[in-house]
Protein backbone atom coordinates (compact mmCIF):
# COMPACT_ATOMS: atom_id res chain seq x y z
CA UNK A 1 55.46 85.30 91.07
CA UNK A 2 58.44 85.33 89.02
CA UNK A 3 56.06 83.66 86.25
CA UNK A 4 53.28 86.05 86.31
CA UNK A 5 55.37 88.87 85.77
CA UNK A 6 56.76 87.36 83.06
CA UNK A 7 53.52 86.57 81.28
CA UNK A 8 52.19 90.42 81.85
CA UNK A 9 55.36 91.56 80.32
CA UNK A 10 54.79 89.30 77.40
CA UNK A 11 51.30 90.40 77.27
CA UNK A 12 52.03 94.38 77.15
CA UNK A 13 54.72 93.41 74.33
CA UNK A 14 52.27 91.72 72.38
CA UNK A 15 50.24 94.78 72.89
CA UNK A 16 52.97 96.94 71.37
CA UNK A 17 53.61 94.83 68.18
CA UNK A 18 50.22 95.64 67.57
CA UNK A 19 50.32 99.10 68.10
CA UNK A 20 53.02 99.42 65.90
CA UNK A 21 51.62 97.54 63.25
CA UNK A 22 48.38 99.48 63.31
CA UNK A 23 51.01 102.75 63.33
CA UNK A 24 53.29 101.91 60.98
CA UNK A 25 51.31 98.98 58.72
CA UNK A 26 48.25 100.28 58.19
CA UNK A 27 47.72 104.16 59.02
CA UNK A 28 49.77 104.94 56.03
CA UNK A 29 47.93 103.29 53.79
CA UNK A 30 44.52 104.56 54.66
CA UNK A 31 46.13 108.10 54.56
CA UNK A 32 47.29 107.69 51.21
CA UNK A 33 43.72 106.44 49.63
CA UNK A 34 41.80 109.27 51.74
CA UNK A 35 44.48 111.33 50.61
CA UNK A 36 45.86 110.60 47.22
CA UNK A 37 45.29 113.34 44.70
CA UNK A 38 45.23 111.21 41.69
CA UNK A 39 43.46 108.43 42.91
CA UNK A 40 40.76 106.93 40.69
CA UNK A 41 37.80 106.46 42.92
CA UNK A 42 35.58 103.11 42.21
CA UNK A 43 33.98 100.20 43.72
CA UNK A 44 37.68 98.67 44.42
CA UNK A 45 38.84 101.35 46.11
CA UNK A 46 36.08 102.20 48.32
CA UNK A 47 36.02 98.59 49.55
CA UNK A 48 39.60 98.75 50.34
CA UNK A 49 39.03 101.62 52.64
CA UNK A 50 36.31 100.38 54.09
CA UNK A 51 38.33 96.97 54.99
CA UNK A 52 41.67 99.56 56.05
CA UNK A 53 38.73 101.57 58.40
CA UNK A 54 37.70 98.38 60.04
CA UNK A 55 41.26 96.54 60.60
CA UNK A 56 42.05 100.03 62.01
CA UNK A 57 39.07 100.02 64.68
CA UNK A 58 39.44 96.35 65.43
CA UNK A 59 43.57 96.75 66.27
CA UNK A 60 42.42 99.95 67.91
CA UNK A 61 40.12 98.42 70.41
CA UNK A 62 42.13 95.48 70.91
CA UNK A 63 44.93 97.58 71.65
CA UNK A 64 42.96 99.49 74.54
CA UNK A 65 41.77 96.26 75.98
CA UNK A 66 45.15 94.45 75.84
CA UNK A 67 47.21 97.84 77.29
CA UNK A 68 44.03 98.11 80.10
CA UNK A 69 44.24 94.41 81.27
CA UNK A 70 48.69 94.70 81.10
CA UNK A 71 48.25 97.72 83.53
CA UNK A 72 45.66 96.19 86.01
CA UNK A 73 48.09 93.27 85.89
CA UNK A 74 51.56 94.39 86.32
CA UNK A 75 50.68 97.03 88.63
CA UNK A 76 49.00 94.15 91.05
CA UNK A 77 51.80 92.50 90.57
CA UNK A 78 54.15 95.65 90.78
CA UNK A 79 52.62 96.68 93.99
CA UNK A 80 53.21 93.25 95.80
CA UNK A 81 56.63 92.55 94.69
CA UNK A 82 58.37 95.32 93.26
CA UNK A 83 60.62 93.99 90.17
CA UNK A 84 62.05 96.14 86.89
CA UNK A 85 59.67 93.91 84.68
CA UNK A 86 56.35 94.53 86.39
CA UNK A 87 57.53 98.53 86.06
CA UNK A 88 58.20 98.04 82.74
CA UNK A 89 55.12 96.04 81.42
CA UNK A 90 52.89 98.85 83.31
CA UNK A 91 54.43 101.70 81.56
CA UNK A 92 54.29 99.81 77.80
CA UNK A 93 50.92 98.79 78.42
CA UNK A 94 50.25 102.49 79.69
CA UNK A 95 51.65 103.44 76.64
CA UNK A 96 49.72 100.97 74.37
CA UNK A 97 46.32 102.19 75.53
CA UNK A 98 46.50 105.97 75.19
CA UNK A 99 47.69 104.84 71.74
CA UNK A 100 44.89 102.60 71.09
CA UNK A 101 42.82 105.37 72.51
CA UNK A 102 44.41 107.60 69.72
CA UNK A 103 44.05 105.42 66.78
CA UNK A 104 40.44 104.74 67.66
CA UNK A 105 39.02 108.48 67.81
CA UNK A 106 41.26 110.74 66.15
C-alpha cells in the first residue's frame, strides 16, 4: 500500500513539473510574439507560434489527464488507508487539472 501511494504521489509531481513548465516555460513566450509591438511578422515567426500553440495544447491536455488519473488514484487510495501522502498527491493533482483546464481554454 505503502508503494502505491508512493507512485501516485510521484505521478501528481510529475504532473506539476509540467504544469509549471507550460506556466512558466512556454506561456511567456507565446505572449510576447502575440504580443510584441515591434515584432516583424513573417513565415518564421508564424511557424514559431504555431509550434508554441501546439506544445501549449499538448502539455495542456496532458496535464488534465495526468492531474484526473492522480486524483482517482490517491483518493482510492486515500479513502482506504488514510496517509499525509495520498492527501497530498490528491490536492496537487487537484491542483494540476484545473490548471491544465486553464491553460487549455483560456
Amino acid at each position: 500500500m505503502r508503494t502505491l501511494s508512493a507512485i501516485g504521489f510521484v505521478i501528481s509531481i510529475v504532473g506539476l513539473l509540467l504544469a509549471c513548465y507550460n506556466q512558466f516555460g512556454v506561456v511567456p513566450f507565446l505572449r510576447e510574439l502575440t504580443q510584441g509591438s515591434d515584432l516583424i511578422v513573417d513565415d518564421f515567426t508564424i511557424a514559431l507560434r504555431q509550434d508554441l500553440e501546439n506544445k501549449l495544447n499538448i502539455i495542456s491536455i496532458l496535464c488534465v489527464i495526468i492531474g484526473v488519473f492522480s486524483v482517482l488514484f490517491c483518493s482510492m487510495l486515500y479513502l482506504r488507508k488514510n496517509t499525509r501522502m495520498t492527501l497530498i498527491g490528491t490536492i496537487i493533482g487537484f491542483v494540476v487539472a484545473i490548471v491544465g483546464i486553464i491553460h487549455l481554454f483560456f
